[in-house]
N, C-alpha and C. Protein backbone atom coordinates (compact mmCIF):
# COMPACT_ATOMS: atom_id res chain seq x y z
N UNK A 1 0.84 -1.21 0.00
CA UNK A 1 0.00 0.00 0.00
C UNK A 1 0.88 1.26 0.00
N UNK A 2 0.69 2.25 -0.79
CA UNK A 2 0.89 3.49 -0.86
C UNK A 2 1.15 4.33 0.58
N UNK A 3 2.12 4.97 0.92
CA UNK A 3 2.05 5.56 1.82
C UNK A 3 0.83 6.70 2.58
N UNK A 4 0.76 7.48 0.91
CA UNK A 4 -0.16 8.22 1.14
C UNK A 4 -1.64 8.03 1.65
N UNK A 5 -1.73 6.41 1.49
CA UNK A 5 -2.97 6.15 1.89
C UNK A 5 -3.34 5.84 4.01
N UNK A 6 -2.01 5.45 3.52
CA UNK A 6 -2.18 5.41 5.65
C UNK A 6 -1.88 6.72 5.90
N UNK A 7 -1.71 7.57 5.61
CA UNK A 7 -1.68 9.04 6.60
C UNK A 7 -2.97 9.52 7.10
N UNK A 8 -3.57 9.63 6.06
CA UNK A 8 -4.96 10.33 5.75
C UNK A 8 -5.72 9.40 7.11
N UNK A 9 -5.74 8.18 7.07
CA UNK A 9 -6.42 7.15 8.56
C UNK A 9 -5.83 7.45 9.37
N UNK A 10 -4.21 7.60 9.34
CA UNK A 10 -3.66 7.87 10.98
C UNK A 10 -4.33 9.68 11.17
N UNK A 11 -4.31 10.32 10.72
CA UNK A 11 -4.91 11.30 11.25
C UNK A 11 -6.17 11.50 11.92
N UNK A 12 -7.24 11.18 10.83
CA UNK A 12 -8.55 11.00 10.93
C UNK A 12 -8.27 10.25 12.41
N UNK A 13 -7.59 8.81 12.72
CA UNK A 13 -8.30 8.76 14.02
C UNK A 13 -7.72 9.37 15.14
N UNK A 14 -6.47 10.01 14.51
CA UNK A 14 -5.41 10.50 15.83
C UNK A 14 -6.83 11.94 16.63
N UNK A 15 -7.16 12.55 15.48
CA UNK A 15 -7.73 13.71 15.55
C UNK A 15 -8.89 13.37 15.87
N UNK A 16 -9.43 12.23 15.64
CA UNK A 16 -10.80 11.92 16.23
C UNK A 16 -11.00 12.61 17.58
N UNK A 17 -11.96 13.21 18.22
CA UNK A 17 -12.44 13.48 19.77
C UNK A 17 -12.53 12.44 20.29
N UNK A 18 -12.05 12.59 21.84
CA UNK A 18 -12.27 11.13 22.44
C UNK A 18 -14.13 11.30 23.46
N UNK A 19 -14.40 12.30 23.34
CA UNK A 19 -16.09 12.15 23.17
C UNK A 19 -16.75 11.18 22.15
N UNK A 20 -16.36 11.47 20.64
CA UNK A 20 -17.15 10.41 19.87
C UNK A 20 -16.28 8.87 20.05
N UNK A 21 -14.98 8.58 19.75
CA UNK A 21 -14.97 7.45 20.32
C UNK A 21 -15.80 7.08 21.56
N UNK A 22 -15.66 7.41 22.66
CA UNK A 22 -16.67 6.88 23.85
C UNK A 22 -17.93 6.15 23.13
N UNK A 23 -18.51 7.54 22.74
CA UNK A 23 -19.79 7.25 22.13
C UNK A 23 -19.78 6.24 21.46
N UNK A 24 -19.25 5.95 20.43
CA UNK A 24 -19.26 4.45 19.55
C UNK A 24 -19.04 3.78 20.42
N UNK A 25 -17.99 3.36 21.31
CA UNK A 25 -17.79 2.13 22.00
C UNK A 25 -19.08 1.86 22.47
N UNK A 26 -19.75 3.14 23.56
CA UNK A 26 -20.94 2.95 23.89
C UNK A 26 -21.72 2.02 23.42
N UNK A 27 -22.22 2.77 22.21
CA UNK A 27 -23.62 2.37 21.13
C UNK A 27 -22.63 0.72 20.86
N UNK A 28 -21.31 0.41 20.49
CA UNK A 28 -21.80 -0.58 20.63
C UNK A 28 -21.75 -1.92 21.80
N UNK A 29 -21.38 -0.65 22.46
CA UNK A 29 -21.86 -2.18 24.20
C UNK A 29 -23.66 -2.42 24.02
N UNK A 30 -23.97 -0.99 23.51
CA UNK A 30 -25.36 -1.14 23.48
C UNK A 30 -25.93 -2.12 22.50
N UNK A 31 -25.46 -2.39 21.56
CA UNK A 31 -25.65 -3.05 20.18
C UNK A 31 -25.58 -4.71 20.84
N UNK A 32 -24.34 -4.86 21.56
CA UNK A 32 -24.46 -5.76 22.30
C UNK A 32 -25.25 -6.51 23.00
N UNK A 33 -26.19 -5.12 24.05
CA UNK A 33 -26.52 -5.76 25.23
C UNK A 33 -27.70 -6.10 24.58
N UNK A 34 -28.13 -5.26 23.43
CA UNK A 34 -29.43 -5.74 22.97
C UNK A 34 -29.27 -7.17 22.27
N UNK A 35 -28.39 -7.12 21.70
CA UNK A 35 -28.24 -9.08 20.63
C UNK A 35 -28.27 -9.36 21.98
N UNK A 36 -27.69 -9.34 23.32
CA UNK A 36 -27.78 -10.70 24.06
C UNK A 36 -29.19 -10.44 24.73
N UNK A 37 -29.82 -9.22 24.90
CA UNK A 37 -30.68 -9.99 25.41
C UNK A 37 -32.17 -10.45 24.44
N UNK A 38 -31.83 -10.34 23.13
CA UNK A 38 -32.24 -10.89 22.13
C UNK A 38 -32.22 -12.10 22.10
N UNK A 39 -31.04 -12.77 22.11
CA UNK A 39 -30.68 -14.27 22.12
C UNK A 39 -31.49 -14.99 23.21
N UNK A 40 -31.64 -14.34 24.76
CA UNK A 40 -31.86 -14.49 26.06
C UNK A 40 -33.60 -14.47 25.59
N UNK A 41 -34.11 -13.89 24.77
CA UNK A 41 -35.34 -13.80 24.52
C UNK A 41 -35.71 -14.86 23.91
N UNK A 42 -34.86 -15.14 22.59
CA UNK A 42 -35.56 -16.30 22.12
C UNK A 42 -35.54 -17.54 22.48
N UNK A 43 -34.11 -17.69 23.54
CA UNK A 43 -34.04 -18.86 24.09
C UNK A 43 -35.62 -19.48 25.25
N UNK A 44 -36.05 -17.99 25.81
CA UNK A 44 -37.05 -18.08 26.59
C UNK A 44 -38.56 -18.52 26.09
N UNK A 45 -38.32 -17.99 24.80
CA UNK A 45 -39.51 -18.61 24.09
C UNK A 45 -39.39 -19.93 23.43
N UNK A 46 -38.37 -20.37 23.62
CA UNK A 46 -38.42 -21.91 23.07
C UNK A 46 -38.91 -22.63 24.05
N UNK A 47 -38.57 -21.88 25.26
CA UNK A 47 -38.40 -23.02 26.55
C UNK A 47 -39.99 -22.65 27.13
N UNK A 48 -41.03 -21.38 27.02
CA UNK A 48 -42.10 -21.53 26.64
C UNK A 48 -42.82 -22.37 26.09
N UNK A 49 -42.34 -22.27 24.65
CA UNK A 49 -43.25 -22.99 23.15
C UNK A 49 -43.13 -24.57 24.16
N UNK A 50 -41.94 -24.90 24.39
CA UNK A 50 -41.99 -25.84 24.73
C UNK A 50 -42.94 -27.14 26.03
N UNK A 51 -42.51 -25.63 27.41
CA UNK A 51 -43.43 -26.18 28.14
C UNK A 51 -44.89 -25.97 27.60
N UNK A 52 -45.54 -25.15 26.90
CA UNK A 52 -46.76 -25.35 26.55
C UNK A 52 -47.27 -26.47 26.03
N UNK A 53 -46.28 -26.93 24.83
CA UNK A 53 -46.53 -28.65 24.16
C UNK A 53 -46.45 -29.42 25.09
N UNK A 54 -45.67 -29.78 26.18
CA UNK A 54 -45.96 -30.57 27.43
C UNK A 54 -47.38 -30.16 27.92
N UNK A 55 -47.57 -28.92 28.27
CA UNK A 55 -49.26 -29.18 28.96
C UNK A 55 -49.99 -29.01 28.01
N UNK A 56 -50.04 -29.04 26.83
CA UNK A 56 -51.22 -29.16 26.01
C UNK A 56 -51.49 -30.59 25.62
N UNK A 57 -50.40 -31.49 25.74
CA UNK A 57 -50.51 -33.20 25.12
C UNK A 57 -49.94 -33.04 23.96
N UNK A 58 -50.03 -34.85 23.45
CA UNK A 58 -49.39 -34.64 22.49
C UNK A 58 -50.81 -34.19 21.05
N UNK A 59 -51.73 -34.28 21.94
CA UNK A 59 -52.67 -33.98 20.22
C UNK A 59 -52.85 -32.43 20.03
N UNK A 60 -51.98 -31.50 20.58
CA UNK A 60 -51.93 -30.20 19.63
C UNK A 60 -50.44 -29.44 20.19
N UNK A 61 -49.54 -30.87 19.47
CA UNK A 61 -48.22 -30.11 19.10
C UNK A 61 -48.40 -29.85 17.65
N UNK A 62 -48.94 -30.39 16.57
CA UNK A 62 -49.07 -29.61 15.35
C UNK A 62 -49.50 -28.42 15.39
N UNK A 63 -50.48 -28.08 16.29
CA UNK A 63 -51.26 -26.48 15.76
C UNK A 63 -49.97 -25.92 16.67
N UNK A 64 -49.68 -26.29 17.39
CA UNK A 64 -48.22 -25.45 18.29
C UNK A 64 -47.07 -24.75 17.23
N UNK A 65 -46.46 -25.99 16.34
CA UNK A 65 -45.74 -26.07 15.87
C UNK A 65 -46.19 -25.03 14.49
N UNK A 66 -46.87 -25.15 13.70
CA UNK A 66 -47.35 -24.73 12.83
C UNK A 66 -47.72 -23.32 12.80
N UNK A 67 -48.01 -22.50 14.14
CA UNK A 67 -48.24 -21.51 14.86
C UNK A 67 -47.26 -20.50 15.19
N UNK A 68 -46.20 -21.40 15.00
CA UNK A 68 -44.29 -20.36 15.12
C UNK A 68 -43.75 -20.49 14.09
């Protein structure tokens, strides 16, 4: 790579404010906390869907199933 092309990035981030870095890191711990508790969500609804097919029997795990 061209020299000229890494200067122009080392600046940009040297000169970056360390206000907006924060901020990004922030947004993405935030980006984070939401996928996990996304993941944490759907895991909860399996384990829902699931106990429901236990107390419904086995003659309406199709409409269960068919229903998600």
């Amino acid at each position: 790579m061209p020299p000229s092309f890494w200067v122009p990035t080392c600046l940009t981030s040297c000169s970056m404010p360390v206000k907006l870095t924060t901020m990004m890191k922030k947004k993405e711990m935030r980006l984070q906390m939401i996928r996990m508790r996304m993941k944490v969500r759907r895991k909860m609804d399996l384990v829902r869907t699931v106990n429901r097919k236990k107390e419904k029997g086995k003659e309406r795990t199709g409409l269960a199933c068919s229903s998600k």
